[in-house]
C-alpha atoms as a PDB file:
ATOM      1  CA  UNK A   1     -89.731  22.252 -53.285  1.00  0.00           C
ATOM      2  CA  UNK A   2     -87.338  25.051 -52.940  1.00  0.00           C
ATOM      3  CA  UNK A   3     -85.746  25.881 -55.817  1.00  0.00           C
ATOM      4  CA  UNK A   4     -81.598  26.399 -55.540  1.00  0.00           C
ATOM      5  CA  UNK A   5     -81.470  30.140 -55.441  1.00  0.00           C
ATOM      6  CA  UNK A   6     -84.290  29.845 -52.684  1.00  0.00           C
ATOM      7  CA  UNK A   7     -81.850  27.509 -50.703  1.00  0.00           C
ATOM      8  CA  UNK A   8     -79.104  30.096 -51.398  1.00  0.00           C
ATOM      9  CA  UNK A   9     -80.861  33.181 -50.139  1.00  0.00           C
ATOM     10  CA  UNK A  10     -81.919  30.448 -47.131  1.00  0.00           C
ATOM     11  CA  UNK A  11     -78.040  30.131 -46.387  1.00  0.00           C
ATOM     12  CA  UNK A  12     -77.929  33.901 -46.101  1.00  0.00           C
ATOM     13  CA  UNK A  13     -74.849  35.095 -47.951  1.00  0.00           C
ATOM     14  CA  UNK A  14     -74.875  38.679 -46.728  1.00  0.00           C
ATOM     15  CA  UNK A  15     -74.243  37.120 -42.964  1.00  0.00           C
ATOM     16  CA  UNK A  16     -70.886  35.585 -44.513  1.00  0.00           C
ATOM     17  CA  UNK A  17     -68.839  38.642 -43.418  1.00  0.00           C
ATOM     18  CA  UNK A  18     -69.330  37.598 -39.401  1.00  0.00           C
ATOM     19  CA  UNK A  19     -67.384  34.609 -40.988  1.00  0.00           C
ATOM     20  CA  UNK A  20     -64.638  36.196 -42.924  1.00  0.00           C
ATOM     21  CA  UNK A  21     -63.447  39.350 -40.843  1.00  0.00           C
ATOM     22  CA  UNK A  22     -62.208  37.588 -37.652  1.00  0.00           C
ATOM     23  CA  UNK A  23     -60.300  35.029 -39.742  1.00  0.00           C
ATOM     24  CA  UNK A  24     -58.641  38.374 -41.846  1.00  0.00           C
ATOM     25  CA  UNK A  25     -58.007  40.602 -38.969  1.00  0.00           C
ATOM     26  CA  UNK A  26     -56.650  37.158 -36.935  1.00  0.00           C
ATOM     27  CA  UNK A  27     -54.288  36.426 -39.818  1.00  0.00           C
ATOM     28  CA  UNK A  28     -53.476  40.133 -40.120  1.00  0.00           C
ATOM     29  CA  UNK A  29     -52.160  39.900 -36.671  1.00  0.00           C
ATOM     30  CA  UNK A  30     -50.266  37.025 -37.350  1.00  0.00           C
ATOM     31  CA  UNK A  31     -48.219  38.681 -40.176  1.00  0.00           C
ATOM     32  CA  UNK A  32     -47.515  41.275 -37.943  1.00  0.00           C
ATOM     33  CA  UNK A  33     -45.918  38.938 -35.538  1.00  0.00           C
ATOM     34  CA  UNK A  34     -44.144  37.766 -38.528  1.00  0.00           C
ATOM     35  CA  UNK A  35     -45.648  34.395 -38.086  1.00  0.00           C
ATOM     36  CA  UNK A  36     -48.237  34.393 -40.615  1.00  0.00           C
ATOM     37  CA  UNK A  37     -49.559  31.000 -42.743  1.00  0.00           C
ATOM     38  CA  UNK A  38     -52.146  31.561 -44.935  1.00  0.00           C
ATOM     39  CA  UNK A  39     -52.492  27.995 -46.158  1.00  0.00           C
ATOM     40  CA  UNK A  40     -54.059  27.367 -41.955  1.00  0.00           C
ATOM     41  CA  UNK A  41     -55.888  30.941 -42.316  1.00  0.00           C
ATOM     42  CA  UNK A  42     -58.082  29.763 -45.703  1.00  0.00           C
ATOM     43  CA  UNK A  43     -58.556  26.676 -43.390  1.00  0.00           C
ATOM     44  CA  UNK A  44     -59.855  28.955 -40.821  1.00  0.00           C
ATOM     45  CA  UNK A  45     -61.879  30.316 -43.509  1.00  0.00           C
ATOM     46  CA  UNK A  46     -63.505  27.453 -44.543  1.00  0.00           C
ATOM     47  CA  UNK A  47     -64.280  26.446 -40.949  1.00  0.00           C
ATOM     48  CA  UNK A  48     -65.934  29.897 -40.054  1.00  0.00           C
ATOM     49  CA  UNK A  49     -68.011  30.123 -43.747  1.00  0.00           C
ATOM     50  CA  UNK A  50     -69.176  26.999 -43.031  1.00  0.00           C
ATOM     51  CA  UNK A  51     -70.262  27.253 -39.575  1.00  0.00           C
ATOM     52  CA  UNK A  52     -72.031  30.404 -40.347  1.00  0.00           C
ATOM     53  CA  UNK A  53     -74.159  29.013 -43.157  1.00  0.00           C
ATOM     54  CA  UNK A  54     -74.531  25.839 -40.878  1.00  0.00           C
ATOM     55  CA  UNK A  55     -76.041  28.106 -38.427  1.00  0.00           C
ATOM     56  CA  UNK A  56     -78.299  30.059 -40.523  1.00  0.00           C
ATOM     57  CA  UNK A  57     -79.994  27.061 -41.833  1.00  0.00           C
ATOM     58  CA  UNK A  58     -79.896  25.627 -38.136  1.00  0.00           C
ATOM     59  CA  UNK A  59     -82.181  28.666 -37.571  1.00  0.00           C
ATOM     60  CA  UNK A  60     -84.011  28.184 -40.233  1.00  0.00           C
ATOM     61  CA  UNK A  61     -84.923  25.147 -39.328  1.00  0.00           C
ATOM     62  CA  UNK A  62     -85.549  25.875 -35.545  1.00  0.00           C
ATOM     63  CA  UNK A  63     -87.537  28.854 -36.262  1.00  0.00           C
ATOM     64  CA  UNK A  64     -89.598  27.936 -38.849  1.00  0.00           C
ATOM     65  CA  UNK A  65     -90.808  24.494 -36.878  1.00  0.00           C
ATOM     66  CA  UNK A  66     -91.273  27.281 -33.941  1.00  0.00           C
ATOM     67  CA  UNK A  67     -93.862  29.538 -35.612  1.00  0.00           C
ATOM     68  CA  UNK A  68     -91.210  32.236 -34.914  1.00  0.00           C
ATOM     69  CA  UNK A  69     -90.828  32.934 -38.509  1.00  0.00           C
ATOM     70  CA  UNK A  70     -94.553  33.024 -39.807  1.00  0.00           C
ATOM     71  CA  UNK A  71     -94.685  36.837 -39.707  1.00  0.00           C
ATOM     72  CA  UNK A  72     -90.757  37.690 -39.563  1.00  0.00           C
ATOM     73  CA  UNK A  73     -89.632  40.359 -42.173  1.00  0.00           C
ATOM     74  CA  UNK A  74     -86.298  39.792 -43.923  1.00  0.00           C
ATOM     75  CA  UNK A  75     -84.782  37.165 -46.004  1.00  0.00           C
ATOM     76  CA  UNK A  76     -86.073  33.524 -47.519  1.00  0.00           C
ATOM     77  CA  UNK A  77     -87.183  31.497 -44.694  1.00  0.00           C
ATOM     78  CA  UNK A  78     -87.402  27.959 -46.677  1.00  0.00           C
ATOM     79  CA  UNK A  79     -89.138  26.079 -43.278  1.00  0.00           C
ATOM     80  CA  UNK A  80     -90.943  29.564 -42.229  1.00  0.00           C
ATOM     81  CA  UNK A  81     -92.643  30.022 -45.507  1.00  0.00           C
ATOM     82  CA  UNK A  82     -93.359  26.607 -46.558  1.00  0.00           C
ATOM     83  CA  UNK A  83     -90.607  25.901 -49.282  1.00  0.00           C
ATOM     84  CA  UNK A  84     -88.633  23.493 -48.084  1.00  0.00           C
ATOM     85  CA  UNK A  85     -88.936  20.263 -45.871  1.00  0.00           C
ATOM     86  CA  UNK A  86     -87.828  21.056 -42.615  1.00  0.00           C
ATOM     87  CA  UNK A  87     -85.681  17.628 -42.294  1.00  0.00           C
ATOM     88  CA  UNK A  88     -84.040  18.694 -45.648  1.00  0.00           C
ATOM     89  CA  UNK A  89     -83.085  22.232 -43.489  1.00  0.00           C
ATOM     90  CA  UNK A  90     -81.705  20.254 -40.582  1.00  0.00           C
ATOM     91  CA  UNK A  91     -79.638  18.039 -42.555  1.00  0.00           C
ATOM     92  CA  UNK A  92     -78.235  20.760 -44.654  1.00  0.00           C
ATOM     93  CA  UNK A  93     -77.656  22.961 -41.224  1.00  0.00           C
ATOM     94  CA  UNK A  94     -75.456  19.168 -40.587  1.00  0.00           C
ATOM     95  CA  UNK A  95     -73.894  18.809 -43.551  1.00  0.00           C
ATOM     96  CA  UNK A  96     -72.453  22.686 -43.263  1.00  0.00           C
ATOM     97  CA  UNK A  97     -71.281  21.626 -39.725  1.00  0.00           C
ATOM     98  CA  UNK A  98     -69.601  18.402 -40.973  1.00  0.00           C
ATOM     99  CA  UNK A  99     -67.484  20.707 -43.307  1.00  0.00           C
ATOM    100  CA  UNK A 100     -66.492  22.894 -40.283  1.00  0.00           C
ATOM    101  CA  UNK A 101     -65.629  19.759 -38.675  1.00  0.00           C
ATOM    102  CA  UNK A 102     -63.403  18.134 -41.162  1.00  0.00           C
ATOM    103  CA  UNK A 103     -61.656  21.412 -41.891  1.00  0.00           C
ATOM    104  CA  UNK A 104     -61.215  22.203 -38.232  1.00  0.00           C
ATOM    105  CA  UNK A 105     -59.521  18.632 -37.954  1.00  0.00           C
ATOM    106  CA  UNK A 106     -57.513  19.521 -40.692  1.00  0.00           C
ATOM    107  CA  UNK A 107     -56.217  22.538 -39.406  1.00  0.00           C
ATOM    108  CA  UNK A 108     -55.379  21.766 -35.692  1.00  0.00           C
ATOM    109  CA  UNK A 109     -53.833  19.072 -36.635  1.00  0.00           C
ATOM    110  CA  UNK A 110     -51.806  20.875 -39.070  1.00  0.00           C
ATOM    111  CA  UNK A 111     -51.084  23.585 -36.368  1.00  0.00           C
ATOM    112  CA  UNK A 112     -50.021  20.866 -33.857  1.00  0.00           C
ATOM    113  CA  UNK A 113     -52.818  22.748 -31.693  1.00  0.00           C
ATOM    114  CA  UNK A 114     -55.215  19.150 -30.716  1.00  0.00           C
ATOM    115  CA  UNK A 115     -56.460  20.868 -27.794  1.00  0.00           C
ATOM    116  CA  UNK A 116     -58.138  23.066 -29.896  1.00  0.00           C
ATOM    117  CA  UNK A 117     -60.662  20.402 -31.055  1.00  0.00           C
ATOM    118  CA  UNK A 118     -62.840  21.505 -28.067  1.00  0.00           C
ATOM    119  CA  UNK A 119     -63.344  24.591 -28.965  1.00  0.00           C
ATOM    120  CA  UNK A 120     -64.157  23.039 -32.011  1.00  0.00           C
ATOM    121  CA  UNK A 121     -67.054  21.051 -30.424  1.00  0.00           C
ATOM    122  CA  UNK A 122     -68.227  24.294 -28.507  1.00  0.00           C
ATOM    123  CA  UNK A 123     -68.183  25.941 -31.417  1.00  0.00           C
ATOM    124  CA  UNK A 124     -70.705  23.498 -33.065  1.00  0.00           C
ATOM    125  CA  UNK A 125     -72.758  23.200 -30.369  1.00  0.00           C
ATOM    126  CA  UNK A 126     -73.380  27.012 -30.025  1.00  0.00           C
ATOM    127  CA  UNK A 127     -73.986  27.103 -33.707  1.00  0.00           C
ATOM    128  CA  UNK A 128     -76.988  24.599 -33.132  1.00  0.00           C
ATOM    129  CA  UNK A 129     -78.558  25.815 -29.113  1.00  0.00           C
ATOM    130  CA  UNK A 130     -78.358  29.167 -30.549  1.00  0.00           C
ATOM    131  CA  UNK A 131     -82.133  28.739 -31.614  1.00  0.00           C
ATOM    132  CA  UNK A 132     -81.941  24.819 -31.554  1.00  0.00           C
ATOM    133  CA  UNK A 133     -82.794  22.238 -28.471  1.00  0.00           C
ATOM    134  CA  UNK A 134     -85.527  22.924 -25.797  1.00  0.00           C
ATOM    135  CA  UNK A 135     -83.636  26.095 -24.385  1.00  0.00           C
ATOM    136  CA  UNK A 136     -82.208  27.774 -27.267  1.00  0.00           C
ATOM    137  CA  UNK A 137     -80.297  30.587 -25.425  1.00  0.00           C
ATOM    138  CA  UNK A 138     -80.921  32.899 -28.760  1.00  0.00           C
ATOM    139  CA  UNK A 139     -84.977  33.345 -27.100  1.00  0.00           C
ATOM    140  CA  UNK A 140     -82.919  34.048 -23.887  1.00  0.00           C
ATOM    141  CA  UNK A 141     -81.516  37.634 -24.945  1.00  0.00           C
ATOM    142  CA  UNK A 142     -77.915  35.689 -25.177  1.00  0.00           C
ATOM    143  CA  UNK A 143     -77.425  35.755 -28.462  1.00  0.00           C
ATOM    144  CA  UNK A 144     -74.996  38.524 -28.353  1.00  0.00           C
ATOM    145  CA  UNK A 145     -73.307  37.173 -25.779  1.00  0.00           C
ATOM    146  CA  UNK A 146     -72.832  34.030 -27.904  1.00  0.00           C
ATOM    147  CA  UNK A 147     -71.447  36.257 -30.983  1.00  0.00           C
ATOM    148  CA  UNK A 148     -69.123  38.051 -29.318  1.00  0.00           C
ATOM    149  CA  UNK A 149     -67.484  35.488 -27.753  1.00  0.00           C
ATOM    150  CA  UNK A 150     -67.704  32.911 -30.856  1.00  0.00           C
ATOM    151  CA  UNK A 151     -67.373  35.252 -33.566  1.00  0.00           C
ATOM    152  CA  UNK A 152     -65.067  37.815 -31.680  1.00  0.00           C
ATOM    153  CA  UNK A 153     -62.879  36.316 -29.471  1.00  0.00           C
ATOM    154  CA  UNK A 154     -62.618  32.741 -30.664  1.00  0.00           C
ATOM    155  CA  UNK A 155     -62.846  33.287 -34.267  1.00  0.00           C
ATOM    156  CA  UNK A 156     -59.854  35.734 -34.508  1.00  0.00           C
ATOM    157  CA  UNK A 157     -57.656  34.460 -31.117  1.00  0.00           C
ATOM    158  CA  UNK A 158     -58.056  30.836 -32.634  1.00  0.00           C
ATOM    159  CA  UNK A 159     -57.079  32.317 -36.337  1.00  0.00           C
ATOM    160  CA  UNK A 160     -54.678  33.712 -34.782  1.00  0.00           C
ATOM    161  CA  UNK A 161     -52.889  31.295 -32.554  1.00  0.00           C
ATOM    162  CA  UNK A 162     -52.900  28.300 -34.636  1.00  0.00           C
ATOM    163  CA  UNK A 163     -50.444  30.864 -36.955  1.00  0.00           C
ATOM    164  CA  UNK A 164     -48.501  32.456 -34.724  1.00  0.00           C
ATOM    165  CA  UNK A 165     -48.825  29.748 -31.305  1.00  0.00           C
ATOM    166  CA  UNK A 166     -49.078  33.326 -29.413  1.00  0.00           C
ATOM    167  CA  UNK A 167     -51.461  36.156 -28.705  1.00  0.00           C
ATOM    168  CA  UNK A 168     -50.732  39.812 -28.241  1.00  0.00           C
ATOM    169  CA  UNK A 169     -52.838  43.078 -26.903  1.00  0.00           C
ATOM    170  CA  UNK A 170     -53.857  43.856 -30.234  1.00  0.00           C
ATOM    171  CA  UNK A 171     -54.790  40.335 -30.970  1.00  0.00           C
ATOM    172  CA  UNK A 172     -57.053  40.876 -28.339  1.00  0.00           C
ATOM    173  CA  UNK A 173     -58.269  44.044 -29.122  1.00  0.00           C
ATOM    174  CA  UNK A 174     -58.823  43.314 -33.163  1.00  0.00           C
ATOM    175  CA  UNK A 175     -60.946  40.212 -31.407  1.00  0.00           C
ATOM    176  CA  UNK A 176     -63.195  42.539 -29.436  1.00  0.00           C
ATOM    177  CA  UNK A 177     -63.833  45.168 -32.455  1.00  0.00           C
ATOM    178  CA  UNK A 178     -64.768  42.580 -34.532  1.00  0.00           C
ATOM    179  CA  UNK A 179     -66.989  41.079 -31.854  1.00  0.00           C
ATOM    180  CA  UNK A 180     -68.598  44.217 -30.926  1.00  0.00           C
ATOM    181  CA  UNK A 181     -69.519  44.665 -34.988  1.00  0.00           C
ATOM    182  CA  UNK A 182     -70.910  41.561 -35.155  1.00  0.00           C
ATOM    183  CA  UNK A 183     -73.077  41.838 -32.420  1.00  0.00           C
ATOM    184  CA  UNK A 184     -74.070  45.208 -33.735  1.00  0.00           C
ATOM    185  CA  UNK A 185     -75.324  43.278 -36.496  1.00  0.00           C
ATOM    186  CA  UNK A 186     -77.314  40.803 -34.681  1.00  0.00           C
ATOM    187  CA  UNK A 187     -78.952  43.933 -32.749  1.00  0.00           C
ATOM    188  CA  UNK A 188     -80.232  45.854 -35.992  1.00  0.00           C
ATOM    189  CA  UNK A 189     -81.617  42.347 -36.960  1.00  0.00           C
ATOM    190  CA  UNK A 190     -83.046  41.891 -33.562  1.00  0.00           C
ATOM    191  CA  UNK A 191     -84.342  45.446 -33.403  1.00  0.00           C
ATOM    192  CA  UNK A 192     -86.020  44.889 -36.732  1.00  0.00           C
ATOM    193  CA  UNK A 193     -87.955  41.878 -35.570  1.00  0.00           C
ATOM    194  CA  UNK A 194     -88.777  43.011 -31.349  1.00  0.00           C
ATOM    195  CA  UNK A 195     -92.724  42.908 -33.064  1.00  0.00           C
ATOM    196  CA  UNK A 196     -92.686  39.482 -34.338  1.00  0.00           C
ATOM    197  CA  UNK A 197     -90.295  37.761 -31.754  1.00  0.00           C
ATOM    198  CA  UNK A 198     -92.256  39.704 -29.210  1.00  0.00           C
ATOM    199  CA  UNK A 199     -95.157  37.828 -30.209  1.00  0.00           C
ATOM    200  CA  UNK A 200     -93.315  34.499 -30.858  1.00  0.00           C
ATOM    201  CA  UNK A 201     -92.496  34.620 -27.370  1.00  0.00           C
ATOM    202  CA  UNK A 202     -88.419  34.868 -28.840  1.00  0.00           C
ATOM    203  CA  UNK A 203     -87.118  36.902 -25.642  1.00  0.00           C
ATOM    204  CA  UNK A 204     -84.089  38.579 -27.244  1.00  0.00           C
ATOM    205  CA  UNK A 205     -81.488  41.338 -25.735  1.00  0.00           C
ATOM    206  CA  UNK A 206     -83.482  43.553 -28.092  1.00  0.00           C
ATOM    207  CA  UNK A 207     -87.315  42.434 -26.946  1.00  0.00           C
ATOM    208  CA  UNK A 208     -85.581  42.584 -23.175  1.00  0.00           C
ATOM    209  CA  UNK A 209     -83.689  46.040 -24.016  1.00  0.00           C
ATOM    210  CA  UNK A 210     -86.623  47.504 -25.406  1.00  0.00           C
ATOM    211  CA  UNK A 211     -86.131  49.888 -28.643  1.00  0.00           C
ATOM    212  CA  UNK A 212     -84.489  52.866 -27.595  1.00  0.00           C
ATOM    213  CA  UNK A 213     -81.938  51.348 -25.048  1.00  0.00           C
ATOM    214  CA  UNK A 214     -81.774  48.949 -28.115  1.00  0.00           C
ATOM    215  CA  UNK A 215     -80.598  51.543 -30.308  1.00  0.00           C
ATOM    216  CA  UNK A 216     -77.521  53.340 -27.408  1.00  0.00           C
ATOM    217  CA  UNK A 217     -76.751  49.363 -27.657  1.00  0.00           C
ATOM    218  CA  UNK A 218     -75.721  49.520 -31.600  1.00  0.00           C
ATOM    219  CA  UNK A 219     -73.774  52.810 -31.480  1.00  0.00           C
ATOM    220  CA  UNK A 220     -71.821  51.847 -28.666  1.00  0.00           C
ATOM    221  CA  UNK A 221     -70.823  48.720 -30.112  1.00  0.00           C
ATOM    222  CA  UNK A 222     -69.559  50.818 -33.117  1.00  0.00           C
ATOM    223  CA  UNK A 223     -67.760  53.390 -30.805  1.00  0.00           C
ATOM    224  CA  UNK A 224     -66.082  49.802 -29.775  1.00  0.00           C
ATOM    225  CA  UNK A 225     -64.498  49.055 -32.897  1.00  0.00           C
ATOM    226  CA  UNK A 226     -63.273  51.870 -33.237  1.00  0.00           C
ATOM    227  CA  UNK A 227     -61.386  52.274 -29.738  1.00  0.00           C
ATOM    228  CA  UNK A 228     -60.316  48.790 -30.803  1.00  0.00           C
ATOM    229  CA  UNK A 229     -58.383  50.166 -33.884  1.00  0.00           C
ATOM    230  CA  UNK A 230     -56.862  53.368 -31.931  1.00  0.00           C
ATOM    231  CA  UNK A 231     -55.719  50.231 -28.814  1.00  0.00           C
ATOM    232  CA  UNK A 232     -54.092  48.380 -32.134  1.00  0.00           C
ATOM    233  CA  UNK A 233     -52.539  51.598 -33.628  1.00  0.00           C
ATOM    234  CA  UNK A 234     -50.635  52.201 -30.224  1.00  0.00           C
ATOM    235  CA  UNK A 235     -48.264  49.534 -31.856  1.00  0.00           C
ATOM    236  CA  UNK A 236     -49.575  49.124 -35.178  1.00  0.00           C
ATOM    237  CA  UNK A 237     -50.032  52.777 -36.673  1.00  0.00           C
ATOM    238  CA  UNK A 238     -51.173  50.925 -40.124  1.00  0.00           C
ATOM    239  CA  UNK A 239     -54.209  49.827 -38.361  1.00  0.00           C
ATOM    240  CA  UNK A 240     -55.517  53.510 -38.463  1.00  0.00           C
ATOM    241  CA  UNK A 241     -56.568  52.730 -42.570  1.00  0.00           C
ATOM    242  CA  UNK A 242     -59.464  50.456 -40.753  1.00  0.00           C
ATOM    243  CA  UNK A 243     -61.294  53.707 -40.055  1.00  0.00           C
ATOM    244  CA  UNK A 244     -61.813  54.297 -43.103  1.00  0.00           C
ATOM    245  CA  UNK A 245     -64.668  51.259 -42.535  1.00  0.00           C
ATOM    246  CA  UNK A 246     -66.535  53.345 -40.927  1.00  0.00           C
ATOM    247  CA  UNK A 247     -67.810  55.034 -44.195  1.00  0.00           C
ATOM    248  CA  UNK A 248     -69.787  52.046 -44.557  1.00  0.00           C
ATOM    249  CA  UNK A 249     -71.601  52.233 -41.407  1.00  0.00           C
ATOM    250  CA  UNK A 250     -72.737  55.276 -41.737  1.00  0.00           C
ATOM    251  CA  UNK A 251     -76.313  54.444 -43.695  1.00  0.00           C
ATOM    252  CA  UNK A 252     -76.727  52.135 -40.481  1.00  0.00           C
ATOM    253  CA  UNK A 253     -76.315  54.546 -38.025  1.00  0.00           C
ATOM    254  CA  UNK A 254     -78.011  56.946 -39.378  1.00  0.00           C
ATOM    255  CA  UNK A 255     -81.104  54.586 -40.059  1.00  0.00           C
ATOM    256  CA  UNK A 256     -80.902  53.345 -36.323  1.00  0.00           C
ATOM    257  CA  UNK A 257     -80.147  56.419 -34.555  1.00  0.00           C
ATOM    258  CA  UNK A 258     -83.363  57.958 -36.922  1.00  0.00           C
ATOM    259  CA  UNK A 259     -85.836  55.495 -35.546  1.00  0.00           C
ATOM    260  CA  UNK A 260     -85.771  53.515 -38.352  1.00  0.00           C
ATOM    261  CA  UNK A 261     -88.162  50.202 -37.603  1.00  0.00           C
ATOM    262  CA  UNK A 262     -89.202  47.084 -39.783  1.00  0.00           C
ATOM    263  CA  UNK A 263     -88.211  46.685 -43.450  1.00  0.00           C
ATOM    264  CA  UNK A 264     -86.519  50.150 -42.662  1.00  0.00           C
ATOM    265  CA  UNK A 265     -84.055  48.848 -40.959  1.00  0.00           C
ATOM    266  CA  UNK A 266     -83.155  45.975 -43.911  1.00  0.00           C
ATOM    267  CA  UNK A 267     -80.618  48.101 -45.474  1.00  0.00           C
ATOM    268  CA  UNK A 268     -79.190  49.001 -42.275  1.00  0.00           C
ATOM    269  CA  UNK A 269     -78.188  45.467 -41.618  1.00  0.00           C
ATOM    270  CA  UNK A 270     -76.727  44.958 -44.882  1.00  0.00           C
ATOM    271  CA  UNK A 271     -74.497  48.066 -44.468  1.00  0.00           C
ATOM    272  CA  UNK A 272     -73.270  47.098 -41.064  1.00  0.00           C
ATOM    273  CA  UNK A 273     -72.337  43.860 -42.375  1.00  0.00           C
ATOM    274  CA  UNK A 274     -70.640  45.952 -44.741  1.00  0.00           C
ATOM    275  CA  UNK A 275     -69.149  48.050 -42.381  1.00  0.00           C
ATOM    276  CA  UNK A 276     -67.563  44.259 -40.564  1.00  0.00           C
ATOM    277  CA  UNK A 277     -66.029  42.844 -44.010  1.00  0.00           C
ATOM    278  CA  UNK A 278     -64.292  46.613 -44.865  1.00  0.00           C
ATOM    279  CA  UNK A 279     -63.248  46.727 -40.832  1.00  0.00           C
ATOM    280  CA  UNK A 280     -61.933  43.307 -41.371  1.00  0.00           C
ATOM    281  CA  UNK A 281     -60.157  43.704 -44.834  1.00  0.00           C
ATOM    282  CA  UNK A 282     -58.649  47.012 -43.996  1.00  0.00           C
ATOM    283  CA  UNK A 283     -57.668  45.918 -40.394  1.00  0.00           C
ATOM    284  CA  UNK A 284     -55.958  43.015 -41.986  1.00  0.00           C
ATOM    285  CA  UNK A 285     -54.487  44.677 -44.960  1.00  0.00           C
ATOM    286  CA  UNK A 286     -52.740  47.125 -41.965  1.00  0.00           C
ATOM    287  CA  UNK A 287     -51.174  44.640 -40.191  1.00  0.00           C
ATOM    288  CA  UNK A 288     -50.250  42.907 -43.014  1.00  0.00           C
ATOM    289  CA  UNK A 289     -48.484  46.186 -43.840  1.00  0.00           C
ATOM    290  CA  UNK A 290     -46.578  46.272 -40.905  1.00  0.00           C
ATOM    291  CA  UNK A 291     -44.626  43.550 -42.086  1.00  0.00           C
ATOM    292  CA  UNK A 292     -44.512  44.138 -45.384  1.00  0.00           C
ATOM    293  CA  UNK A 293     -42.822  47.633 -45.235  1.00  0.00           C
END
């Protein structure tokens, strides 16, 4: 039986910033549209924490029942190595989404925004094909396509919106850097693992890519985020403090760019998850200046 700090490194907490960024750079913009509410953005919050740790042990579970994870380096896998029942997994992986759910209800319907419930249900249901179901687009090489769009665009436009009931440019724009870091996260863990998801038969952008093309991929989803910030700055000048984030990502580029591979490349996810919850806090905290000066 798995004991609780084995479920907790199962729930992955250093993934949590792919949760908390778009909801602070999404509320961010709202306060510079003078619209802000942060009682619906810690809603957000709690819908996006949840989800992600919903979706963790979602993989967990579909992994581990896979084989994928019986040679994978990185964190506790509870089915993977044996510590946990893998029914317990899935329910917990439900019980996370049932949170989402109920505080997604709560907030749409607090932002008079019903319509929103669908992208509610996408939401969920991306959070469990992702690796989950008999064609888990995660072994497709979709995965990124999947983040950016859930953990980008969504996350912060929906933050956003259900503030403010409008979008601007740099809405959009603070949606795509924070996509385009979360996806670079996704591709140092994917570039970690090409040998054992190779093997698994786990066809991701990264096994697809190959390692080197793999590699252009992650720094030019950094040099994103940061042509997001200068597209925000245009109205926003504030928004330049968010590149001071890139401090953080440093370690990670440097690790990637050096041909860092396998448990190499473990602190190099951890500081690019970094580099998304400074990008988000200091991207936030800018716009939040705007309107505050």
């Amino acid at each position: 039986m798995a004991t609780l700090q084995q479920w907790v490194d199962g729930a992955r907490p250093r993934t949590l910033p792919a949760a908390i960024a778009p909801v602070l750079v999404g509320t961010g913009s709202a306060y510079a549209m003078e619209r802000a509410n942060p009682g619906l953005g810690l809603l957000a919050a709690i819908v996006a924490i949840a989800l992600q740790i919903g979706v963790n042990y979602a993989n967990d579970y579909s992994d581990g029942i896979r084989g994928t994870d019986d040679a994978r380096v990185g964190p506790v896998r509870l089915v993977g190595q044996g510590l946990a029942d893998p029914a317990n997994v899935k329910l917990a992986a439900f019980l996370c989404f049932g949170v989402a759910a109920l505080a997604g209800l709560t907030l749409v319907t607090l932002a008079n925004t019903p319509w929103l419930l669908l992208v509610g249900v996408a939401c969920v249901i991306a959070a469990w094909k992702y690796t989950g179901g008999k064609n888990p687009y995660g072994y497709l090489g979709l995965g990124e396509v999947f983040v950016f769009i859930f953990f980008g665009l969504v996350a912060v436009l929906g933050t956003t919106y259900t503030q403010a009931k409008q979008l601007e440019l740099t809405t959009w724009a603070g949606a795509i850097g924070v996509g385009a870091i979360a996806c670079a996260v996704l591709v140092v863990n994917n570039l970690r693992d090409i040998p054992s998801d190779t093997e698994a038969g786990k066809r991701t952008l990264a096994v697809r890519m190959g390692d080197q093309a793999s590699r252009v991929f992650f720094a030019s989803l950094i040099g994103v985020s940061v042509v997001a910030v200068g597209v925000i700055a245009l109205d926003y000048p504030l928004a330049l403090i968010a590149l001071v984030a890139l401090l953080a990502a440093v370690p990670a580029v440097r690790a990637v760019g050096g041909g860092a591979t396998g448990r190499a490349l473990v602190p190099a996810l951890a500081s690019t998850g970094i580099y998304l919850l400074a990008y988000g806090v200091l991207l936030g905290l800018g716009l939040w200046l705007t309107q505050a000066l």
